[in-house]
Protein backbone atom coordinates (compact mmCIF):
# COMPACT_ATOMS: atom_id res chain seq x y z
CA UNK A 1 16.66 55.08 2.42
CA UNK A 2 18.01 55.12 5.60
CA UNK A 3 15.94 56.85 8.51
CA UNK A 4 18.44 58.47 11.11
CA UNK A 5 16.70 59.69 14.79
CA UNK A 6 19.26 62.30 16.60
CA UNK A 7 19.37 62.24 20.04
CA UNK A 8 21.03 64.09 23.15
CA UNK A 9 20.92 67.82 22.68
CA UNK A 10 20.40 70.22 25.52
CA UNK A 11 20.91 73.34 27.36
CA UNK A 12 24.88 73.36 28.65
CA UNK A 13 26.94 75.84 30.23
CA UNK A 14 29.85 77.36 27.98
CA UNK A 15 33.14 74.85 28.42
CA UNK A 16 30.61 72.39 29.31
CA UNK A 17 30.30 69.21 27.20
CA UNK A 18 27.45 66.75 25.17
CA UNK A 19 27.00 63.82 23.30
CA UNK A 20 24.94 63.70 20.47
CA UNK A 21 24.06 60.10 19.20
CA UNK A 22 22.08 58.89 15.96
CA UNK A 23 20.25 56.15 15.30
CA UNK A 24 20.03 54.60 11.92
CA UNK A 25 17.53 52.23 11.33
CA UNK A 26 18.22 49.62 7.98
CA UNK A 27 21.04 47.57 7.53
CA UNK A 28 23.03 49.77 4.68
CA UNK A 29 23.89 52.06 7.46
CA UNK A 30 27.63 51.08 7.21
CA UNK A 31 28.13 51.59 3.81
CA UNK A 32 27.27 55.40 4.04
CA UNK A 33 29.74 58.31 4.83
CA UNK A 34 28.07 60.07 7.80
CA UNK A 35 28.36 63.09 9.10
CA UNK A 36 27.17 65.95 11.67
CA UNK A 37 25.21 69.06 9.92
CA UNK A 38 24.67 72.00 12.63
CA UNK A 39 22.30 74.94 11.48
CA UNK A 40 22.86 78.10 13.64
CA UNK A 41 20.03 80.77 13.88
CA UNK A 42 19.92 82.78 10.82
CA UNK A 43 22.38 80.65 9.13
CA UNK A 44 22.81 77.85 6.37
CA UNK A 45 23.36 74.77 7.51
CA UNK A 46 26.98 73.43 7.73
CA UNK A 47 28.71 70.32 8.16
CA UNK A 48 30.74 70.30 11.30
CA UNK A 49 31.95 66.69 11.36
CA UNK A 50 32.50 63.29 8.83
CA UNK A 51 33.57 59.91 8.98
CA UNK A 52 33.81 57.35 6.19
CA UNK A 53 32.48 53.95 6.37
CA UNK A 54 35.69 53.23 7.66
CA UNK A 55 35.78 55.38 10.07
CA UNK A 56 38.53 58.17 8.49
CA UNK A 57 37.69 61.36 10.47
CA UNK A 58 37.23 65.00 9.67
CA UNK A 59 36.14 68.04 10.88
CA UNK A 60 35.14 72.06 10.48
CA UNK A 61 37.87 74.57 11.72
CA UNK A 62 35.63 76.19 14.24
CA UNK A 63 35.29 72.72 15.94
CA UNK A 64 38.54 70.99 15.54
CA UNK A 65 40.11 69.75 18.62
CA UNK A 66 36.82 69.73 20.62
CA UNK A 67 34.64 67.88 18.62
CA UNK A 68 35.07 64.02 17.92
CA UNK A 69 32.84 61.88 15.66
CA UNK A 70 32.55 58.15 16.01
CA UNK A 71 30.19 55.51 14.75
CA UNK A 72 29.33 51.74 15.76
CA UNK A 73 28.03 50.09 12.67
CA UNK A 74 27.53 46.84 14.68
CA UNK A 75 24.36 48.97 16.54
CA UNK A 76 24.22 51.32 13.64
CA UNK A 77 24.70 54.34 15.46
CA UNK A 78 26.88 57.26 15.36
CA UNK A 79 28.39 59.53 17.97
CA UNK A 80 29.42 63.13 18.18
CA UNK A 81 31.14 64.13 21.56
CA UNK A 82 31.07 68.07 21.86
CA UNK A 83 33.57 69.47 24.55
CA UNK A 84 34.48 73.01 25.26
CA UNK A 85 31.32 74.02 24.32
CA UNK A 86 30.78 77.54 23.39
CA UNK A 87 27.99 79.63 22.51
CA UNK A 88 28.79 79.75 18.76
CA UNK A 89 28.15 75.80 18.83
CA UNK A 90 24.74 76.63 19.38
CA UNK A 91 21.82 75.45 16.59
CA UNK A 92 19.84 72.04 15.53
CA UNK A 93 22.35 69.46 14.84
CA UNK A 94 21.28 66.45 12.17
CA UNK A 95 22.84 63.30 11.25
CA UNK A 96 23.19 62.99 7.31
CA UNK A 97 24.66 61.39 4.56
CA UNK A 98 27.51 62.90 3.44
CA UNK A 99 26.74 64.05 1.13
CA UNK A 100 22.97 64.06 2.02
CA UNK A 101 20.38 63.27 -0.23
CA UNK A 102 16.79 62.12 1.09
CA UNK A 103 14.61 64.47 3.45
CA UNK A 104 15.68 65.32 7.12
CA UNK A 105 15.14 64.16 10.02
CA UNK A 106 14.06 66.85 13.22
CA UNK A 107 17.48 67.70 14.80
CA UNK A 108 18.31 67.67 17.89
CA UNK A 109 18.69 71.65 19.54
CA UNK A 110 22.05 72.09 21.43
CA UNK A 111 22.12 75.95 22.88
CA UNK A 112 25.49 76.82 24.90
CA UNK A 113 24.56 79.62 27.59
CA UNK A 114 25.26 80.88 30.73
């Protein structure tokens, strides 16, 4: 299994911006489909953003057009850059399999407020 570490949350102003990385340890890292999972307070969790091994793109409605997922398989990390932040985009974001099997790792909080 692979063991993914997220990284880069914070505390950010609304229209302010992040970038999320994860780091995959094990060398089947590139073989996966990855993607972003955010769980807001109170809510299920939800993916937000995928890419395939090949790095085909896709993403939630809610963060379309801000949001851009990218991945390095060379360093076996993946990215999510978060612009236009807004306080909805606030929760514990995860890196995961998609789809995700295997236990998760912490999250990494991201809160958008003024």
């Amino acid at each position: 299994q692979v063991q993914l570490v997220e990284s880069g949350g914070g505390l950010v102003q609304p229209g302010g911006s992040l970038r999320l990385s994860c780091a995959a340890s094990g060398s089947i890292f590139s073989i996966y489909a990855m993607g972003w999972y955010r769980q807001a307070p109170g809510e299920q969790r939800e993916l937000v953003a995928a890419i395939t091994s090949g790095g085909n793109t896709d993403y939630a409605d809610s963060v379309k057009g801000r949001f851009t997922i990218s991945r390095d398989n060379a360093k076996n990390t993946m990215y999510l850059q978060m612009n236009s932040l807004k306080p909805e985009d606030t929760g514990v974001y995860y890196c995961k399999e998609v789809p995700p099997f295997g236990s998760w790792g912490q999250g990494t909080q991201v809160t958008v407020s003024s």
